[in-house]
C-alpha atoms as a PDB file:
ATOM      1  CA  UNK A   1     -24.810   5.495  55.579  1.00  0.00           C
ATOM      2  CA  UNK A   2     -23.124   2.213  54.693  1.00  0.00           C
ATOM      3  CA  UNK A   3     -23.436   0.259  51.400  1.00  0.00           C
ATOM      4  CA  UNK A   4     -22.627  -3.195  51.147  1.00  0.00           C
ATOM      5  CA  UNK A   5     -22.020  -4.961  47.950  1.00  0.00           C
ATOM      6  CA  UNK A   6     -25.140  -7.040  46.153  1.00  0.00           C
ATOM      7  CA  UNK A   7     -22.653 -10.168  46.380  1.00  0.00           C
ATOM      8  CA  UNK A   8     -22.530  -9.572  50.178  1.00  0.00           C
ATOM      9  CA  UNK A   9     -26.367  -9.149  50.267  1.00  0.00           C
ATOM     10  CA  UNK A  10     -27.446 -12.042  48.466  1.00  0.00           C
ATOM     11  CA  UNK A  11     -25.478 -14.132  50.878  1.00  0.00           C
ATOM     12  CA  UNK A  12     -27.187 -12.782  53.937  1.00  0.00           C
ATOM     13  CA  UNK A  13     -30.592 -12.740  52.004  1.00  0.00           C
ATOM     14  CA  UNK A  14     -30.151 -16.178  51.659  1.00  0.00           C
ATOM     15  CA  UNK A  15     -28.675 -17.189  55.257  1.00  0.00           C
ATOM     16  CA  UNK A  16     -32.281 -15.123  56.436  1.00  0.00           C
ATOM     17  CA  UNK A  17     -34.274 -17.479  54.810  1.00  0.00           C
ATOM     18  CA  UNK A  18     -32.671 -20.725  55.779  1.00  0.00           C
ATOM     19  CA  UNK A  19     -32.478 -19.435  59.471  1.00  0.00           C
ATOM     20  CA  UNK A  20     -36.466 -18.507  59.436  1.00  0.00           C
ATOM     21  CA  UNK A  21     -37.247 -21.831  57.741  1.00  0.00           C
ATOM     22  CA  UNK A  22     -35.142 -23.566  60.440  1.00  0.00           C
ATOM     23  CA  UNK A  23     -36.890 -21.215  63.398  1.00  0.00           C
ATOM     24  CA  UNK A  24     -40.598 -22.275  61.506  1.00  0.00           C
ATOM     25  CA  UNK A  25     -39.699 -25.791  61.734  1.00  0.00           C
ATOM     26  CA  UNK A  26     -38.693 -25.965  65.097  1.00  0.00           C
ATOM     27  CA  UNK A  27     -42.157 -24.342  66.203  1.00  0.00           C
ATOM     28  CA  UNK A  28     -43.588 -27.004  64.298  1.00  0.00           C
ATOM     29  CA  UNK A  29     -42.489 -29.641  66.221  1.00  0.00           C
ATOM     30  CA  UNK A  30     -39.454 -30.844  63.338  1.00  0.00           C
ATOM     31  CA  UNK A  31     -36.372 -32.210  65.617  1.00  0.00           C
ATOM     32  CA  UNK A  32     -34.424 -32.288  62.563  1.00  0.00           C
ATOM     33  CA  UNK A  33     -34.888 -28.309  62.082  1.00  0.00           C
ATOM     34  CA  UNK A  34     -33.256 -27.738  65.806  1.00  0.00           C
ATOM     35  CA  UNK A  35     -29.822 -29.233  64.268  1.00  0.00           C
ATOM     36  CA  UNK A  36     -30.225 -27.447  60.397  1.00  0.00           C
ATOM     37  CA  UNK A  37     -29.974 -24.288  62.423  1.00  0.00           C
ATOM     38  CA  UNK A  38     -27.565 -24.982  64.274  1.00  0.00           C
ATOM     39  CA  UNK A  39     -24.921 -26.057  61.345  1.00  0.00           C
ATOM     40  CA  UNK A  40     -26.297 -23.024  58.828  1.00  0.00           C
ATOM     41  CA  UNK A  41     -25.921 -20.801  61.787  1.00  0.00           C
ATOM     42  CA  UNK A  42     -22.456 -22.386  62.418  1.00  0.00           C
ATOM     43  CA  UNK A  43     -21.432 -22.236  58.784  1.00  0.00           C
ATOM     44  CA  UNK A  44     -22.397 -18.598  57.771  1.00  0.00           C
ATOM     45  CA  UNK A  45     -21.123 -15.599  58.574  1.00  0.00           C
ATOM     46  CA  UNK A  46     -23.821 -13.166  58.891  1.00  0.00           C
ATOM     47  CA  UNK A  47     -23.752  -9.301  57.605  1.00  0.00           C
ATOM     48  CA  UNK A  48     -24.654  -7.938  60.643  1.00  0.00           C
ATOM     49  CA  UNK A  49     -21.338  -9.732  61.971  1.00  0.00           C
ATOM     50  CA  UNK A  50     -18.908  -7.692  59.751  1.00  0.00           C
ATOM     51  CA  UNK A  51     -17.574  -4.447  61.331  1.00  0.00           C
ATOM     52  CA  UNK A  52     -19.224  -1.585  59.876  1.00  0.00           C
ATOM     53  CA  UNK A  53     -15.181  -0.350  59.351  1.00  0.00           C
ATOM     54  CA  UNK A  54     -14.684  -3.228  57.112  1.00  0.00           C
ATOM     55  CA  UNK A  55     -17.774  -2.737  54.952  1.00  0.00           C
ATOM     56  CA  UNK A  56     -15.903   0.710  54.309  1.00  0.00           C
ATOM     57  CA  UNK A  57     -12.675  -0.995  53.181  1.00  0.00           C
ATOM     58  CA  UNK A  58     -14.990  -3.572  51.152  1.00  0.00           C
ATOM     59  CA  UNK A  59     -16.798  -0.873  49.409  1.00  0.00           C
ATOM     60  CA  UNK A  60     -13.632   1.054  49.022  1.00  0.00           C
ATOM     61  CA  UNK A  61     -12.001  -1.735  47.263  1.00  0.00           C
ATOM     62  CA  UNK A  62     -14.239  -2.194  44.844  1.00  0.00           C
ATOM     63  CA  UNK A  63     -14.834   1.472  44.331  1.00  0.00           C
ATOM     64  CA  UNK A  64     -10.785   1.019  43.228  1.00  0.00           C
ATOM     65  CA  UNK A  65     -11.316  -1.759  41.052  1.00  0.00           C
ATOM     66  CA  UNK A  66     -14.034  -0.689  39.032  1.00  0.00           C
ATOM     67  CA  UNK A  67     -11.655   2.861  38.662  1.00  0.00           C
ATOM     68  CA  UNK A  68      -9.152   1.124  37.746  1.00  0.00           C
ATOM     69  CA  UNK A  69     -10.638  -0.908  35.307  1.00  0.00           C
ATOM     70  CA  UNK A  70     -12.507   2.567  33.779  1.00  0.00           C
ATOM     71  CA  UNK A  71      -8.881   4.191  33.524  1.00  0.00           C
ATOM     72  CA  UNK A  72      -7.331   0.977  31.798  1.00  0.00           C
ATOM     73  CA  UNK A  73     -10.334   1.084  29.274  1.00  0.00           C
ATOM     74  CA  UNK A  74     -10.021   4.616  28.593  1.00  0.00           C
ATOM     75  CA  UNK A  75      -6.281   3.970  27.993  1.00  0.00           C
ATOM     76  CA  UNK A  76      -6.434   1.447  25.622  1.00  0.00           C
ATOM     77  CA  UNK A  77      -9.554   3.473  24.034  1.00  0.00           C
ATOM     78  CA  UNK A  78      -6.564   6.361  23.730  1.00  0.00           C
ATOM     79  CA  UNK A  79      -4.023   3.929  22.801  1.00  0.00           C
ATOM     80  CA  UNK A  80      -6.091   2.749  19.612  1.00  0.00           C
ATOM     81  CA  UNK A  81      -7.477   6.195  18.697  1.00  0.00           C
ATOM     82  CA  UNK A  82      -4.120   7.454  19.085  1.00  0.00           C
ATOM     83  CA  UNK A  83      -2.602   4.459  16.477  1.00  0.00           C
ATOM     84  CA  UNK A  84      -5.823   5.198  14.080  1.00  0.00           C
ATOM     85  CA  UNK A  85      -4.356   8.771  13.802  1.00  0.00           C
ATOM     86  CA  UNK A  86      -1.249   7.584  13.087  1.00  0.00           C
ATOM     87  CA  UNK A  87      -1.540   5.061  10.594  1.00  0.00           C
ATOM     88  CA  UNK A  88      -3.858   7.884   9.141  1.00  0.00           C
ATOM     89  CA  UNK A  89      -1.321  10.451   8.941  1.00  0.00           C
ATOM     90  CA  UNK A  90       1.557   7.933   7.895  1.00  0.00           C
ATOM     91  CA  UNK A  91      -1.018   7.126   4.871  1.00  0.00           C
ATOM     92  CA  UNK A  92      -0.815  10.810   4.329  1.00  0.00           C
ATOM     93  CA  UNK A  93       2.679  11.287   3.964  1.00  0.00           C
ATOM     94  CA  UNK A  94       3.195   8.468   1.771  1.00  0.00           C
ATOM     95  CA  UNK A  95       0.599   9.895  -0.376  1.00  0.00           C
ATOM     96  CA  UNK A  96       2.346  13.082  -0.416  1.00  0.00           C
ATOM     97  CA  UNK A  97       5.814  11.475  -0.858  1.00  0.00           C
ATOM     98  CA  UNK A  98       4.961   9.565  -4.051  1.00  0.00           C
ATOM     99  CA  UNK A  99       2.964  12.505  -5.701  1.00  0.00           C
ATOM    100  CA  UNK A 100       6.452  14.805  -4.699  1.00  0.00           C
ATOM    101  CA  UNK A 101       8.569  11.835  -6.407  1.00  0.00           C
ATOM    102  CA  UNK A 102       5.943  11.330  -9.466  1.00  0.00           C
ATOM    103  CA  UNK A 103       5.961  15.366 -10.100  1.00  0.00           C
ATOM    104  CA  UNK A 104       9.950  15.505  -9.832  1.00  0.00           C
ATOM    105  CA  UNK A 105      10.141  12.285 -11.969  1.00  0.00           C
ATOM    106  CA  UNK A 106       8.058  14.577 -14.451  1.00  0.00           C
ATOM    107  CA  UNK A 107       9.517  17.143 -14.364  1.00  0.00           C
ATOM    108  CA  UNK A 108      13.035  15.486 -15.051  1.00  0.00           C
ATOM    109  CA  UNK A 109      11.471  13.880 -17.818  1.00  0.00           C
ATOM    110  CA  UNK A 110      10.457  17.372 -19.559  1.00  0.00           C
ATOM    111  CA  UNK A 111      13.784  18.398 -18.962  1.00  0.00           C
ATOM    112  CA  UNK A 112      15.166  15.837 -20.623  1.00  0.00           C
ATOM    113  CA  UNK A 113      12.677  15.523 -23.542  1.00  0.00           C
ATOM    114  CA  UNK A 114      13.604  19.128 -23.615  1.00  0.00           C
ATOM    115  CA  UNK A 115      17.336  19.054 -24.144  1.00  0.00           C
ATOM    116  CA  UNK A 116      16.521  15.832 -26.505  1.00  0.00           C
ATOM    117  CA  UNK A 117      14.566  18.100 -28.939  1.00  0.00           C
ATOM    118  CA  UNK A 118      16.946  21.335 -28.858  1.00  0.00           C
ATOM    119  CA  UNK A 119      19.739  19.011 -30.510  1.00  0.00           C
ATOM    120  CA  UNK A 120      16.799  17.508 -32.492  1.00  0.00           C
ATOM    121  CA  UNK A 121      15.577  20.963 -33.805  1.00  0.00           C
ATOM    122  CA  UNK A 122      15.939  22.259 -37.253  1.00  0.00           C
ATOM    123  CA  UNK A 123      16.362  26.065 -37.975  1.00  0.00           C
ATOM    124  CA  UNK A 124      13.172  27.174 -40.004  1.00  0.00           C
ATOM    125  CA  UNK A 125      15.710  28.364 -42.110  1.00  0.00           C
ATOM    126  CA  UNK A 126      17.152  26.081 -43.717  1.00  0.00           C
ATOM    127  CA  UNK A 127      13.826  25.165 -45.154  1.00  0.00           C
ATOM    128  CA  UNK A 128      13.964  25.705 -49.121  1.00  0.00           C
ATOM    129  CA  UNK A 129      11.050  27.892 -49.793  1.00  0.00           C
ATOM    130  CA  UNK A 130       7.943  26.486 -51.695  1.00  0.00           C
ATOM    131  CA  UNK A 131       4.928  27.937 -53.547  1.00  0.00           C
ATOM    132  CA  UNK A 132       2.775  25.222 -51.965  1.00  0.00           C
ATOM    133  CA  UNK A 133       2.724  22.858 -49.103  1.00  0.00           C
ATOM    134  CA  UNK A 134       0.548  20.239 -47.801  1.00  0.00           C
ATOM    135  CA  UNK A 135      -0.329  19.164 -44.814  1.00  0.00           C
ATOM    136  CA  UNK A 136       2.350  16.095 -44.638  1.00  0.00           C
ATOM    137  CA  UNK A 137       4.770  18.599 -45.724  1.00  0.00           C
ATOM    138  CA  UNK A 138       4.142  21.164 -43.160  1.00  0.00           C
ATOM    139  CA  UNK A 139       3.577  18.230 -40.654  1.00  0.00           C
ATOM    140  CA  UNK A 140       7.177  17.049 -41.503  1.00  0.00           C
ATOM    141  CA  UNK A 141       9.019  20.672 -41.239  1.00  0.00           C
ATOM    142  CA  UNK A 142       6.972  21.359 -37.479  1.00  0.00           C
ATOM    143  CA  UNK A 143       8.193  18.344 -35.674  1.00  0.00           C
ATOM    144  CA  UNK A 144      11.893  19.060 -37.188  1.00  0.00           C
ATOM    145  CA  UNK A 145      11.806  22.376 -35.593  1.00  0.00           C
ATOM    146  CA  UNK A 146       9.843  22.156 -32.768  1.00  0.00           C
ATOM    147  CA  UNK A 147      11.318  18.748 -32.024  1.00  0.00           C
ATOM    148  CA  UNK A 148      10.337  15.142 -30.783  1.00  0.00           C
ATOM    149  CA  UNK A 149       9.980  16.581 -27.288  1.00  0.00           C
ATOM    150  CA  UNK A 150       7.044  19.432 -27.492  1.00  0.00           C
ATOM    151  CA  UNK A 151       5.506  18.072 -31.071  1.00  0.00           C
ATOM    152  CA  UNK A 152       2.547  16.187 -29.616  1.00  0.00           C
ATOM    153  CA  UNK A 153       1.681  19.255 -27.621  1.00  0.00           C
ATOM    154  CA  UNK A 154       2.755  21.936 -30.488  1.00  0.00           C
ATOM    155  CA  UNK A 155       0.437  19.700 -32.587  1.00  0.00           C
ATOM    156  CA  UNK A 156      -2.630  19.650 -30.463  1.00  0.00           C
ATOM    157  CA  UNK A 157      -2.889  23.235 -30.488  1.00  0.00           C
ATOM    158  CA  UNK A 158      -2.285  23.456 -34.095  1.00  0.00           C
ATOM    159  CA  UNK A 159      -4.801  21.293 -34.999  1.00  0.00           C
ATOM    160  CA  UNK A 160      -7.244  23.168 -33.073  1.00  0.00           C
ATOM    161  CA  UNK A 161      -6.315  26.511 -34.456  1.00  0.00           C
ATOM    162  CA  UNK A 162      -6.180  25.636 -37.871  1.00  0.00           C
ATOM    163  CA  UNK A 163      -6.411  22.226 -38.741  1.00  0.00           C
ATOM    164  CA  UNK A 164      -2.716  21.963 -40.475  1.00  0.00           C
ATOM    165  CA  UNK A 165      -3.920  25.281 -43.216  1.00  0.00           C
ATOM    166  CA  UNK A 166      -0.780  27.890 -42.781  1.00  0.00           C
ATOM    167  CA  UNK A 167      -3.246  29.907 -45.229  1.00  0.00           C
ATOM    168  CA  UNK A 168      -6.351  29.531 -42.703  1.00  0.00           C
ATOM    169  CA  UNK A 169      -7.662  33.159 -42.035  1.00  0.00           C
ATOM    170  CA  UNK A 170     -10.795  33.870 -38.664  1.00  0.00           C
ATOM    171  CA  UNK A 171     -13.440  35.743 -40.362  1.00  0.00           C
ATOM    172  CA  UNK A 172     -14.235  37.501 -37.478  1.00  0.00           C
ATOM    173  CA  UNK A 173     -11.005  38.230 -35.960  1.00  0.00           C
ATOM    174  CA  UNK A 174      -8.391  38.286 -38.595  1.00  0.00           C
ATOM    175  CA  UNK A 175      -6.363  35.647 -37.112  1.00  0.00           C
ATOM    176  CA  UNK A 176      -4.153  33.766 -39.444  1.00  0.00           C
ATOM    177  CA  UNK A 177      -1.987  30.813 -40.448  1.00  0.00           C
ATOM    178  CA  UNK A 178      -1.130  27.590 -38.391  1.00  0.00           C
ATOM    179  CA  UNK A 179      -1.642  29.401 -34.701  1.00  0.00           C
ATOM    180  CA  UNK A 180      -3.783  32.219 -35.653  1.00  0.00           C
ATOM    181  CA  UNK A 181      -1.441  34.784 -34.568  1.00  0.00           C
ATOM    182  CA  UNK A 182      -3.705  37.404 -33.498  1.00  0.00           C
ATOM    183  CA  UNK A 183      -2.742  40.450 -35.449  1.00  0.00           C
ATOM    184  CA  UNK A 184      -1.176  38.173 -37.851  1.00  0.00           C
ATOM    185  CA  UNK A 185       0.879  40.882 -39.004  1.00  0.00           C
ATOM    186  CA  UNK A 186       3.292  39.822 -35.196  1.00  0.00           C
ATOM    187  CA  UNK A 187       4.702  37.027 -37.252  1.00  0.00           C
ATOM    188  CA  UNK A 188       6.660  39.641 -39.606  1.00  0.00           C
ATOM    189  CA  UNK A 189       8.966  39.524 -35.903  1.00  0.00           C
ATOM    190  CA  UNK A 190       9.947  35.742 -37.458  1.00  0.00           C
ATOM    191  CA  UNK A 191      10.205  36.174 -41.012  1.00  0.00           C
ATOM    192  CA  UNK A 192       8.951  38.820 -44.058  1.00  0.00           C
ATOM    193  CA  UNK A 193       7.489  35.739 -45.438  1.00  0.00           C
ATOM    194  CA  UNK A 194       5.105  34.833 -42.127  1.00  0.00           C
ATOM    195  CA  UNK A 195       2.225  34.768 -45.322  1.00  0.00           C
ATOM    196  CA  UNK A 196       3.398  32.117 -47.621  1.00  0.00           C
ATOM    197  CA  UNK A 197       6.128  30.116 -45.179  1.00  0.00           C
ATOM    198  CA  UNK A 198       4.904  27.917 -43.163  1.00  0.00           C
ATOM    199  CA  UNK A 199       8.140  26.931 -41.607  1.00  0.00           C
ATOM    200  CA  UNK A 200       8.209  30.866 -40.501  1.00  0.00           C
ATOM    201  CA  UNK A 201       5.008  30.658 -38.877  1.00  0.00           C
ATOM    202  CA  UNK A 202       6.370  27.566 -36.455  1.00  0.00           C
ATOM    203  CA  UNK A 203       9.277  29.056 -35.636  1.00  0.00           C
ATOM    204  CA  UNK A 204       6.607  31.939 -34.193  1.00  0.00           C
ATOM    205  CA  UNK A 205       4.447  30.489 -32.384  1.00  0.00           C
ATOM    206  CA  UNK A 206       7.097  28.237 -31.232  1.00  0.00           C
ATOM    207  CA  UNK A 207       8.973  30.929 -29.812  1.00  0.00           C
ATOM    208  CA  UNK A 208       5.126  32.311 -28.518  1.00  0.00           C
ATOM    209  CA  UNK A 209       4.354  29.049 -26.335  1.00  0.00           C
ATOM    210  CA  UNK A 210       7.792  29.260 -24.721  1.00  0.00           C
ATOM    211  CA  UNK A 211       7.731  32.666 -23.881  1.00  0.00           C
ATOM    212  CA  UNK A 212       4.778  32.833 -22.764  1.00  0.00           C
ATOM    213  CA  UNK A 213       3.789  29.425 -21.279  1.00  0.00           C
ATOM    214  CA  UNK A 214       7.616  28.142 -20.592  1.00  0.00           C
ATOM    215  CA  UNK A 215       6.810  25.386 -23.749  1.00  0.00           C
ATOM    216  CA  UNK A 216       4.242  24.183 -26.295  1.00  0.00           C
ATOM    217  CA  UNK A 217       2.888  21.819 -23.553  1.00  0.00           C
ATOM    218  CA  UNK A 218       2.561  24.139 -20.779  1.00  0.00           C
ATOM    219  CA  UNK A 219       0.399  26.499 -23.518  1.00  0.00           C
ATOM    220  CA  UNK A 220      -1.434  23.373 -24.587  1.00  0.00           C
ATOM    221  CA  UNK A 221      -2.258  22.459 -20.830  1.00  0.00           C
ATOM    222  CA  UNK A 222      -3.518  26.282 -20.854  1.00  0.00           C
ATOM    223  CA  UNK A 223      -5.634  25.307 -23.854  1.00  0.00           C
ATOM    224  CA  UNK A 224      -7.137  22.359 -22.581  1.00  0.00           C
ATOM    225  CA  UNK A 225      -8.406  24.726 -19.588  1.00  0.00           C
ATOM    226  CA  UNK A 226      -9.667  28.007 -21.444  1.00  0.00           C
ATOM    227  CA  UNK A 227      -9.833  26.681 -25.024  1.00  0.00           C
ATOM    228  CA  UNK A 228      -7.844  29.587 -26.123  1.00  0.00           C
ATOM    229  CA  UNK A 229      -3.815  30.271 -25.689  1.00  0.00           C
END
């Protein structure tokens, strides 16, 4: 069975009713109505005139061009999710890229801040000893031998621990002096004097924090996360 497009029937819908109200007119006795038939008759090509082949190839056609224009929206539908993804992913790497550069930039920086406070340092050493120190004082001989670098970090922990008292003993635990070396007795590996010397106590847990957590930074990053070191 045959369709035919709704353009194709509206046009024969409408030549049917101007033919009928010609053929009504001329029963009526109208002599104009004779002639209107005549010229819409002449004028219009009627459905029923067109080869039921070329209804195929009509239908066909249009079949085609609605296809076609499905496939080119689909495309461009692809084309822009496809573009989306892209500018995603490109958003991505760039992301990636500048937290790579920002880490390496850091991580340079350390290294340099690193190097910077080795020829800064100060051997714990050559510290004269003292019966007493205060906290300025003991302030003063840490940053010389930790160095510019690490002090902030070396600091932080410090401050924590024992507030800046290289006498300050835990109660419950025994820990004692500036880091609360933990037996205390482990600072004896630094100096006899670990007790009384507070410039021997920094040069231990100095030598702690970059054993065990590369520098005093890295052990107060660790602190910051466990509130212990």
């Amino acid at each position: 069975m045959s369709r035919i497009s709704v353009r194709g029937f509206a046009v024969a819908s409408a030549t049917a009713v101007t033919t009928v109200g010609a053929v009504v007119g001329v029963a009526a006795g109208d002599p104009g109505a004779s002639n209107d038939l005549e010229t819409t008759a002449a004028g219009t090509t009627l459905l029923t005139d067109i080869p039921v082949g070329d209804q195929a190839q009509v239908q066909t056609a249009s079949l085609t061009q609605q296809a076609d224009a499905l496939a080119n929206a689909a495309d461009a539908d692809a084309k822009k999710s496809a573009e989306e993804s892209a500018r995603i992913q490109a958003a991505k790497d760039a992301k990636a890229k500048k937290e790579a550069a920002e880490e390496k930039a850091k991580k340079e920086r350390e290294a340099k801040d690193d190097i910077a406070s080795r020829s800064e340092r100060r051997d714990p050493g050559s510290f004269a000893p003292q019966s007493s120190y205060t906290v300025a004082e003991v302030k003063a001989m840490a940053r010389q031998i930790v160095g510019a670098g690490q002090f902030q970090c070396f600091s932080n922990i410090v401050n924590h621990e024992s507030t800046w008292n290289y006498r300050a003993v835990n109660p419950s635990s025994g820990a004692y002096g500036l880091v609360q070396a933990l037996p205390a007795s482990k600072m004896s590996s630094a100096g006899a004097d670990w007790r009384t010397n507070p410039a021997t106590q920094i040069k231990w847990g100095l030598n702690y924090m970059n054993e065990r957590y590369g520098s005093p930074c890295g052990a107060w990053s660790f602190w910051q996360a466990n509130s212990y070191y």
